[in-house]
Protein backbone atom coordinates (compact mmCIF):
# COMPACT_ATOMS: atom_id res chain seq x y z
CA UNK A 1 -5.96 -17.27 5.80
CA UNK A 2 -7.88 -14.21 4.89
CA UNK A 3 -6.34 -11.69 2.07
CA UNK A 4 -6.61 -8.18 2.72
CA UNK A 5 -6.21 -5.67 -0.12
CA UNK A 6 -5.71 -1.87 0.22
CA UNK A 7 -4.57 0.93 -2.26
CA UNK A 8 -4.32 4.18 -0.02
CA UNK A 9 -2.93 6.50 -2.97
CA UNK A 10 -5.33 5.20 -5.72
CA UNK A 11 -5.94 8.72 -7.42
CA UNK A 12 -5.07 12.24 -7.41
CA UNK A 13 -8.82 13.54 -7.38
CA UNK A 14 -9.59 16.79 -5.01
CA UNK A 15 -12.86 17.17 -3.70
CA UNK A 16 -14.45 20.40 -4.93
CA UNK A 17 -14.31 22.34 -1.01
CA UNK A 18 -10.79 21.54 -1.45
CA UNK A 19 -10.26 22.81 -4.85
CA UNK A 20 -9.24 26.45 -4.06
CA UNK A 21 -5.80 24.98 -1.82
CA UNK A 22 -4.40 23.95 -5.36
CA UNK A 23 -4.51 26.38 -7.68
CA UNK A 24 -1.75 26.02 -9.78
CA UNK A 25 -0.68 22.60 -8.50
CA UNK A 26 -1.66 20.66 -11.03
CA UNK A 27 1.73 19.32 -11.95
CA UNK A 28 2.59 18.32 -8.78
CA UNK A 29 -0.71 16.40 -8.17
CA UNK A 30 -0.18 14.25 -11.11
CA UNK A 31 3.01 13.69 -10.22
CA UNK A 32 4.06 10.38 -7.61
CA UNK A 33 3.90 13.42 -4.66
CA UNK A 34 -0.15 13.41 -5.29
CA UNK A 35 -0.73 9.55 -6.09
CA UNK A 36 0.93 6.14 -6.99
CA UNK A 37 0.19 5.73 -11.08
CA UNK A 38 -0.53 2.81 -12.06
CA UNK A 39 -1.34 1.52 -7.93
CA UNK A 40 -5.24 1.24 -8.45
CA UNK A 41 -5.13 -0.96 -12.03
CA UNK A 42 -2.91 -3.52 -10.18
CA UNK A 43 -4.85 -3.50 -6.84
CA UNK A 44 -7.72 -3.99 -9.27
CA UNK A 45 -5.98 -6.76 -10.36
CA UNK A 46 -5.46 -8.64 -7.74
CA UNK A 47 -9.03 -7.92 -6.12
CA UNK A 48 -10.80 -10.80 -6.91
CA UNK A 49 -8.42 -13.04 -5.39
CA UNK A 50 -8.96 -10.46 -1.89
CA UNK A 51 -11.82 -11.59 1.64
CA UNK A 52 -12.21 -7.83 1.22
CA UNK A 53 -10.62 -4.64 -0.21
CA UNK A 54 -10.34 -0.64 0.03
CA UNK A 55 -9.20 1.88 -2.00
CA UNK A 56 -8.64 5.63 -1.95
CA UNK A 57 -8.47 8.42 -4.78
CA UNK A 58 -8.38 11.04 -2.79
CA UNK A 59 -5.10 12.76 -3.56
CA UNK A 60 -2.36 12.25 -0.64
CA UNK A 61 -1.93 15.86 -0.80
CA UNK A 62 -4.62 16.35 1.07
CA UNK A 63 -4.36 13.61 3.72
CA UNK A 64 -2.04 10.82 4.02
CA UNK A 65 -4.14 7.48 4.27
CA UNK A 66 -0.60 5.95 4.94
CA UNK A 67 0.78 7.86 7.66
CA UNK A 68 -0.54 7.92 11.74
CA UNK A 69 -2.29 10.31 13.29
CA UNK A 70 0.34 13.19 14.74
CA UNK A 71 2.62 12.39 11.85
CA UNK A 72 4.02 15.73 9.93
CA UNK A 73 3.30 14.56 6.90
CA UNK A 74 -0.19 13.57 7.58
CA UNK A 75 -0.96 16.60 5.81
CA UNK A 76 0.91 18.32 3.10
CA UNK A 77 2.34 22.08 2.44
CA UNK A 78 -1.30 22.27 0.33
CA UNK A 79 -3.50 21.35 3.18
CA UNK A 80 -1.39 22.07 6.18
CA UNK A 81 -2.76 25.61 6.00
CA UNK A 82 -6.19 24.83 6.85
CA UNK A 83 -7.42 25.42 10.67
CA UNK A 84 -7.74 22.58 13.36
CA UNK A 85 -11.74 22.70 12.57
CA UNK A 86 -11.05 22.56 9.05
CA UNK A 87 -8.52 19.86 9.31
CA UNK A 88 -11.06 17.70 11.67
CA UNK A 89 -13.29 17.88 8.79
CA UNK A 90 -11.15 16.39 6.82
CA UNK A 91 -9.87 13.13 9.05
CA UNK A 92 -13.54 12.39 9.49
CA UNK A 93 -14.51 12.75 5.87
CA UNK A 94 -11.38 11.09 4.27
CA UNK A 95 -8.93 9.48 6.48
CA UNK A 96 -11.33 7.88 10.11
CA UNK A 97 -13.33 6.07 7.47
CA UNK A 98 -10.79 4.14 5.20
CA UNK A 99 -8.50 3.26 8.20
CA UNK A 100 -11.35 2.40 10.44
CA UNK A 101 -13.16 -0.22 7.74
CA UNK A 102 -10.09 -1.99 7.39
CA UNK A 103 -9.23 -2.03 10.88
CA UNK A 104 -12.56 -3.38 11.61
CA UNK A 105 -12.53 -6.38 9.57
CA UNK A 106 -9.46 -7.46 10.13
CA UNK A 107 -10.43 -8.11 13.85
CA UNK A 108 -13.71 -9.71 12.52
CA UNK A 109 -11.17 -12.30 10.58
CA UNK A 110 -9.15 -12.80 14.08
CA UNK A 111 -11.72 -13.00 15.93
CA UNK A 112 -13.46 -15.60 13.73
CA UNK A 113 -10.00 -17.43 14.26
CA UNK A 114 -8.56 -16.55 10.68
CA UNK A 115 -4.89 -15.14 10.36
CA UNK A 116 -4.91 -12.13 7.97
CA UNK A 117 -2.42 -11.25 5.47
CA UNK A 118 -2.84 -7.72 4.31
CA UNK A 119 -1.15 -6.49 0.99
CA UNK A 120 -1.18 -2.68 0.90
CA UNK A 121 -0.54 -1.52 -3.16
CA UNK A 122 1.72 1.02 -3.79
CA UNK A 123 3.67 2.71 -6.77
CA UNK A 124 7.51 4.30 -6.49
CA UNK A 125 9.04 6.71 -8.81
CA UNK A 126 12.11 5.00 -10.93
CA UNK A 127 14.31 8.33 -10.06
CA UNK A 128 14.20 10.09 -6.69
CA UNK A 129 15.85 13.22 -6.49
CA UNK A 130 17.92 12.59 -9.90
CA UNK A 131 18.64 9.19 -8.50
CA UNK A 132 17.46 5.69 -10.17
CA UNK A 133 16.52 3.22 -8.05
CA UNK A 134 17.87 -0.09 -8.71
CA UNK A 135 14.66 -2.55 -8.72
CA UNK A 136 11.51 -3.19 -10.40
CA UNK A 137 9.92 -4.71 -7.02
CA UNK A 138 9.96 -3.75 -2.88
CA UNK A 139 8.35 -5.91 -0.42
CA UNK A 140 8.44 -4.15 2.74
CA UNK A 141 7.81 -6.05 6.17
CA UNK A 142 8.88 -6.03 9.28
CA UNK A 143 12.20 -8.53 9.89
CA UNK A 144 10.91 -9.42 13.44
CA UNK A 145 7.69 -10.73 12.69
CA UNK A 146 7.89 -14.63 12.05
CA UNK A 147 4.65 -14.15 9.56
CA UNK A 148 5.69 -11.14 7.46
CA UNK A 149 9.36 -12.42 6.91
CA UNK A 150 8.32 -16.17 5.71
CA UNK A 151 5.71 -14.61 3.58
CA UNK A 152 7.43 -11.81 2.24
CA UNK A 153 10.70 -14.25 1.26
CA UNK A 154 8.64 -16.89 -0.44
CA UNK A 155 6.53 -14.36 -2.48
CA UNK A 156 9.50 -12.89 -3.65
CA UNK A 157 10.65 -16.70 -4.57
CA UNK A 158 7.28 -17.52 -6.44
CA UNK A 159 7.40 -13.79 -7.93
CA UNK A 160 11.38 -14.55 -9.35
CA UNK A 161 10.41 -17.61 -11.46
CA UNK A 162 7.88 -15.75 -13.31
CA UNK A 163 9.82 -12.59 -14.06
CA UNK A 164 13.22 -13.64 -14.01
CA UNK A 165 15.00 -10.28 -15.00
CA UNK A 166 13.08 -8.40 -11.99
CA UNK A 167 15.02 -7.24 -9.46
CA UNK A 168 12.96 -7.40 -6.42
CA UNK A 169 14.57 -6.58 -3.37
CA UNK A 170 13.19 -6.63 0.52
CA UNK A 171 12.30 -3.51 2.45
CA UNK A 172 13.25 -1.35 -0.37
CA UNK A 173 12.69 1.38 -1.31
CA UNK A 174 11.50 1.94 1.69
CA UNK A 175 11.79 0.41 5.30
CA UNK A 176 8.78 -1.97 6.59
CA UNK A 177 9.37 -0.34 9.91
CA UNK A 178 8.62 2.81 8.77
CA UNK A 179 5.46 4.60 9.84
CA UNK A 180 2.77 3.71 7.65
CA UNK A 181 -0.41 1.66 7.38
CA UNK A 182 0.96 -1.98 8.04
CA UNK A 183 3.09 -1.01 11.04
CA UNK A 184 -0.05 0.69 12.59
CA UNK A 185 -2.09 -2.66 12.26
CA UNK A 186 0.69 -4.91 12.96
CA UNK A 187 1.09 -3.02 16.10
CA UNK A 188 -2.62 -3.12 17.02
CA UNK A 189 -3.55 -6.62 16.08
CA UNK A 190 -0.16 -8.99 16.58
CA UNK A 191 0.84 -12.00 15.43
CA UNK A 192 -2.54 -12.46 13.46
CA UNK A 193 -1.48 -10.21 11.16
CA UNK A 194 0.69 -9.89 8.34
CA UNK A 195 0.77 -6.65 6.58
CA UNK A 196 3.03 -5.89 3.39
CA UNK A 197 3.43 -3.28 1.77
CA UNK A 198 4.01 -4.13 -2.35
CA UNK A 199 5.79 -1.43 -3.66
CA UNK A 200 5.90 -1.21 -8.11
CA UNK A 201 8.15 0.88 -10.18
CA UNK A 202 5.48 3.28 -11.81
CA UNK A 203 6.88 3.31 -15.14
CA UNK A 204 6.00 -0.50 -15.42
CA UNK A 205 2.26 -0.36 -15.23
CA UNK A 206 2.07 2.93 -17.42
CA UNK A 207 3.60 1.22 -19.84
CA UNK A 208 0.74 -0.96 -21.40
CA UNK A 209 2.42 -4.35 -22.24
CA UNK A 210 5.05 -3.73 -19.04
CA UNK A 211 1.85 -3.41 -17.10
CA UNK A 212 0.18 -7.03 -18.89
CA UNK A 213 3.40 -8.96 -17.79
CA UNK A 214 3.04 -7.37 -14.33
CA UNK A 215 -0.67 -7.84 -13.40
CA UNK A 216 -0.16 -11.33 -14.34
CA UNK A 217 3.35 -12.24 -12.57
CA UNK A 218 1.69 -10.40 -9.17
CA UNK A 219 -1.91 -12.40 -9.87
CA UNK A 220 -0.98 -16.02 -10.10
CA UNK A 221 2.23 -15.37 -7.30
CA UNK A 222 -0.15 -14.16 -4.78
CA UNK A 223 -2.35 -16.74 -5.55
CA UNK A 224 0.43 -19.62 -5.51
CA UNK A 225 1.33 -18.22 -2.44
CA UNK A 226 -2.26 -17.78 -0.57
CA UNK A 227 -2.40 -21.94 -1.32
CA UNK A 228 1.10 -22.48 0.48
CA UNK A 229 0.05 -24.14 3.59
CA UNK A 230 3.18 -23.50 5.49
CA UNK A 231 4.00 -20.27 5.71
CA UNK A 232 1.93 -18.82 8.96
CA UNK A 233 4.67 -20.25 11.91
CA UNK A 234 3.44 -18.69 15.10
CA UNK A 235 4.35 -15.93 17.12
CA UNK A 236 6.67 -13.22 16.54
């Protein structure tokens, strides 16, 4: 098996021709709308263990590395305004060249005969809309692929013995169905691929001996579970 690692909303940096769309904005770009906090330190963390890696810092304000091409919120209220040409400029600067390099080596892997599980690193607010959200973990997957579910259930297994009080629940907050980076490559590339999308409560890596306990509990569960040698069953 080869490990795949994105982090497609690393930072909240915008690139200087870019600058002048948000003025005033600063709040919301350091807030979860412009970036995951704390995403980048853990995908750092778990990069050595990775066959390859990307990651972005590009604020998603200005393009959505996790959403399809056509999608409405592939670009924001910020950088909606700006013209097709404009926009084009942006895809091929920003967005063509992280989704492409992964893309790319992931058929290398297949080709070479290597199933791939990809682990895309993501952050979630703890409140949404004055609402907590019950859990400290989300693995999202999709339920009908034979890979994804057997992988996702006994991460979630390994990840429970070593932090016991976690609640980490499946395909929350968010649905692995949804559009979004996995689904795209799971669509493209079959049953060779896994993709799941690890979704951290924010508050626990900002907070620096939270963020210790989970660097570690992610580092050795991902790497008890890339030595299972049962959990790629084939087909969907």
């Amino acid at each position: 098996m080869k490990l795949v690692l994105t982090c497609e909303h690393g930072g909240n940096q915008v690139p200087q021709a870019y600058r002048h769309l948000f003025r005033g904005a600063q709040d919301m770009l350091n807030s979860h709308r412009g970036w995951d906090p704390g995403a980048l330190d853990l995908y750092e963390a778990l990069l050595p263990q990775a066959d390859a890696g990307w990651s972005a810092t590009v604020t998603r304000l200005l393009v959505e590395l996790n959403r399809s091409p056509g999608h409405p919120k592939l670009f924001s209220e910020y950088s909606r305004v700006l013209g097709p040409a404009e926009r084009e400029q942006v895809l091929a600067t920003y967005y063509r060249p992280f989704r492409e390099a992964v893309a790319r080596r992931i058929a290398r892997f297949l080709k070479a005969g290597h199933p791939v599980l990809h682990i895309s690193v993501h952050t979630f607010t703890p409140v949404l809309d004055g609402k907590p959200r019950d859990l400290e973990v989300g693995l999202l997957y999709d339920p009908a692929h034979g890979r994804e579910r057997v992988i996702a259930k006994a991460w979630k297994d390994r990840m429970q013995e070593l932090a016991k009080g976690w609640r980490i629940r499946m395909n929350q907050p968010y649905k692995g169905t949804s559009d979004g980076h996995t689904k795209a490559l799971r669509e493209r590339f079959g049953a060779g691929y896994a993709g799941i999308e690890l979704e951290v409560r924010n508050d626990l890596l900002l907070h620096p001996q939270a963020s210790v306990i989970v660097r570690s509990a992610m580092a050795i569960s991902l790497q008890e579970l890339r030595q299972a040698k049962d959990l790629f069953p084939g087909g969907r």
